[in-house]
Structure formats: structure tokens, C-alpha cells
C-alpha atoms as a PDB file:
ATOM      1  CA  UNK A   1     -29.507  25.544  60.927  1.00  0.00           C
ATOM      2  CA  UNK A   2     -28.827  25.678  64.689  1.00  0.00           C
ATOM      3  CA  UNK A   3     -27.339  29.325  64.259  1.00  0.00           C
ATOM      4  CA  UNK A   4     -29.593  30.900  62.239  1.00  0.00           C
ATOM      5  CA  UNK A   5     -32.234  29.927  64.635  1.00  0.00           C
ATOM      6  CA  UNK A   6     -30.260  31.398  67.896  1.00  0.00           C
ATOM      7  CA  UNK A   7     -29.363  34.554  65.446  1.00  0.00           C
ATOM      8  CA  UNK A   8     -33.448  34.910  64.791  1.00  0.00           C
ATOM      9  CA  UNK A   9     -34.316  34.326  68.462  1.00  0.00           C
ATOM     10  CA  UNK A  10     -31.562  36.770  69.301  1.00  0.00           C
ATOM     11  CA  UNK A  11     -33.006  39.192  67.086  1.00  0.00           C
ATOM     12  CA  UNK A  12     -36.494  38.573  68.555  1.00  0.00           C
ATOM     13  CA  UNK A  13     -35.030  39.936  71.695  1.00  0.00           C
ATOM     14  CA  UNK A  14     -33.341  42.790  70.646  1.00  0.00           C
ATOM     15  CA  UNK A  15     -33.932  43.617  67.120  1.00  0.00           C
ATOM     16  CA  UNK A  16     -31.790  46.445  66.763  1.00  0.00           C
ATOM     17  CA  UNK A  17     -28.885  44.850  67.723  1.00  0.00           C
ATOM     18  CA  UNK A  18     -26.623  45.227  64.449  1.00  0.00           C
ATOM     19  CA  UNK A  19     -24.325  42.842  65.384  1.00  0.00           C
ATOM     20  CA  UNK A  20     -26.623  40.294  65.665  1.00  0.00           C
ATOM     21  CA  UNK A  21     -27.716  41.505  61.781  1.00  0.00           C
ATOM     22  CA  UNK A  22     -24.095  41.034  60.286  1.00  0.00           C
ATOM     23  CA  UNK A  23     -24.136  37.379  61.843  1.00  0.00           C
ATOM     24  CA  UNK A  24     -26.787  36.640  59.737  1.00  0.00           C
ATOM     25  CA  UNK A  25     -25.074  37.784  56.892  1.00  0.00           C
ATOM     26  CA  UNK A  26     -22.352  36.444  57.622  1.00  0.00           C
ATOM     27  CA  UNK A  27     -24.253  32.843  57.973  1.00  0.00           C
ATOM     28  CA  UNK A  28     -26.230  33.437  54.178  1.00  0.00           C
ATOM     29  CA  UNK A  29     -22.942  33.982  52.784  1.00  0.00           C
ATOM     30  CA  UNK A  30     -21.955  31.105  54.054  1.00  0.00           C
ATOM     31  CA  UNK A  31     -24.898  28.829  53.279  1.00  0.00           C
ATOM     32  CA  UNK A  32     -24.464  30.933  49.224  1.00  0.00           C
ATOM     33  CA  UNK A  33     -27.453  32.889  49.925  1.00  0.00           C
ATOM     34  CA  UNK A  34     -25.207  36.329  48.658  1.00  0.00           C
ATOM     35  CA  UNK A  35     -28.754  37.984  47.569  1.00  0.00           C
ATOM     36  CA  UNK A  36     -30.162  37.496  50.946  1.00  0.00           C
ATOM     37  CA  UNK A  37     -27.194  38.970  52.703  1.00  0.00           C
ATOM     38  CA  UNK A  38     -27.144  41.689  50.219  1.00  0.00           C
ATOM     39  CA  UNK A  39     -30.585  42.943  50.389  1.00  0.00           C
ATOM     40  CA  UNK A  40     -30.493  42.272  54.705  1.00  0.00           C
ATOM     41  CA  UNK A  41     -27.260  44.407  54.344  1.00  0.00           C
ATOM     42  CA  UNK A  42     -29.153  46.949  52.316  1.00  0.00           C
ATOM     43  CA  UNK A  43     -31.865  47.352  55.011  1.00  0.00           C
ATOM     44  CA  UNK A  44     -30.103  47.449  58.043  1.00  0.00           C
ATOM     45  CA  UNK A  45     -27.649  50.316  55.913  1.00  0.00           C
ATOM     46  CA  UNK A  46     -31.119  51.919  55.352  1.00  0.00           C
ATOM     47  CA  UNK A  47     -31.909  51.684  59.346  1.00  0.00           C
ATOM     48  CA  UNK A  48     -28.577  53.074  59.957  1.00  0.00           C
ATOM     49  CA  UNK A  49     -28.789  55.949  57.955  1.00  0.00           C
ATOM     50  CA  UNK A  50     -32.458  57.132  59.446  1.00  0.00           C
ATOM     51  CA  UNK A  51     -30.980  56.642  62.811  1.00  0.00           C
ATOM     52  CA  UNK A  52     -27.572  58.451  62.502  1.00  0.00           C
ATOM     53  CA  UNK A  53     -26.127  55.212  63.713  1.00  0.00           C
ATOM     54  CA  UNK A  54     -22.134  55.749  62.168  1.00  0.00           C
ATOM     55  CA  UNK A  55     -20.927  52.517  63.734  1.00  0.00           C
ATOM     56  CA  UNK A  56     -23.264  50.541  62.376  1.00  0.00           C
ATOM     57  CA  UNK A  57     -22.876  52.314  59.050  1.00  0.00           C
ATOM     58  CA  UNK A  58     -19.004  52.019  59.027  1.00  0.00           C
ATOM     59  CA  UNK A  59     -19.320  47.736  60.369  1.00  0.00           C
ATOM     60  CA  UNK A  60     -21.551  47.522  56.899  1.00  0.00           C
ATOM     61  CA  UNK A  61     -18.712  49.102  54.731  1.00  0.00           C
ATOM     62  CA  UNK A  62     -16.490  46.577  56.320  1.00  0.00           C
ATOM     63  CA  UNK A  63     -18.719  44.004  54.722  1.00  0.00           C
ATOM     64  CA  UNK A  64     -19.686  45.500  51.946  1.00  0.00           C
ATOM     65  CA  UNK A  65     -15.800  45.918  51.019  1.00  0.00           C
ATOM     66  CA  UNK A  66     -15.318  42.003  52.299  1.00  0.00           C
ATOM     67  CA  UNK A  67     -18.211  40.251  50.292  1.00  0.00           C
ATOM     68  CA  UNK A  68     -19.774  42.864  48.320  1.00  0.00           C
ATOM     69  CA  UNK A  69     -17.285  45.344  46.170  1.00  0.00           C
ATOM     70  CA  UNK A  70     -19.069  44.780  42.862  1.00  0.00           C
ATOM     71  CA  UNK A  71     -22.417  44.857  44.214  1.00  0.00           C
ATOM     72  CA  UNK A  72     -24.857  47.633  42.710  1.00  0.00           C
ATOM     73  CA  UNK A  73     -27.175  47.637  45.221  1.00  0.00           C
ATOM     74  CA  UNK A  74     -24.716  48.498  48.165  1.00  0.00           C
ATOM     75  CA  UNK A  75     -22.596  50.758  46.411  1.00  0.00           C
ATOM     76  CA  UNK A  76     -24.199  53.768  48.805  1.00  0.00           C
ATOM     77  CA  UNK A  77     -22.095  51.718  51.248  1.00  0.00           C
ATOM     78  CA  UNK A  78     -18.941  51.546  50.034  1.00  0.00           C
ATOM     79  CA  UNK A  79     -15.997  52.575  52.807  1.00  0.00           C
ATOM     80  CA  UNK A  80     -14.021  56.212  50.622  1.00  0.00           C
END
């Protein structure tokens, strides 16, 4: 519980900080919330893309490929 709050406050602070984004995902996975991750992966993919931000796109492939290879939703994601 402790880390999702400091991971929200962080993101209070500086909510474009992908990082901080990816540590909650990592943290639902974790606590089984996979749909939760998924769908904050999906958005923050969708943020990426507007913004031309490759790093960010190419750290959510990582994950995608890690906890999400059969996953519909984040196929768009996929590492090639």
C-alpha cells in the first residue's frame, strides 16, 4: 500500500514521468491487478505515441513482451 501511495504522490509531482508509470505497473502486477496494468500500459503507450516519445515507447515493449505477449489490447506495442 505504502508504494502505490509514494508512486501516486510521485506522479502528482511530475506526471509525465514514465518511469514513475511502469512502477505502477509493475506494483498491479504484483498485487494481480494484470487489467489495470494493461489498460495504464495502454494509455501511457497512447501518450507516447502523440508525443513522439521513442524511449518511453520502446520501455513499454519491454513490458509488454515481459507481462503482456498474449495481450490484445497491447499488441500495437509489441517490440519487432
Amino acid at each position: 500500500d505504502a508504494a502505490l501511495d509514494a508512486a501516486h504522490q510521485a506522479l502528482a509531482v511530475a506526471p509525465g514521468d514514465a518511469t514513475l508509470h511502469l512502477a505502477l505497473v509493475e506494483l498491479f502486477l504484483s498485487r494481480g491487478w494484470r487489467d489495470l496494468a494493461a489498460d495504464k500500459l495502454a494509455l501511457l503507450g497512447r501518450l507516447a505515441d502523440l508525443t513522439g516519445d521513442t524511449e518511453t515507447r520502446a520501455m513499454i515493449g519491454e513490458a509488454v513482451a515481459q507481462s503482456f505477449a498474449d495481450d490484445v489490447r497491447l499488441e500495437a506495442y509489441r517490440p519487432q
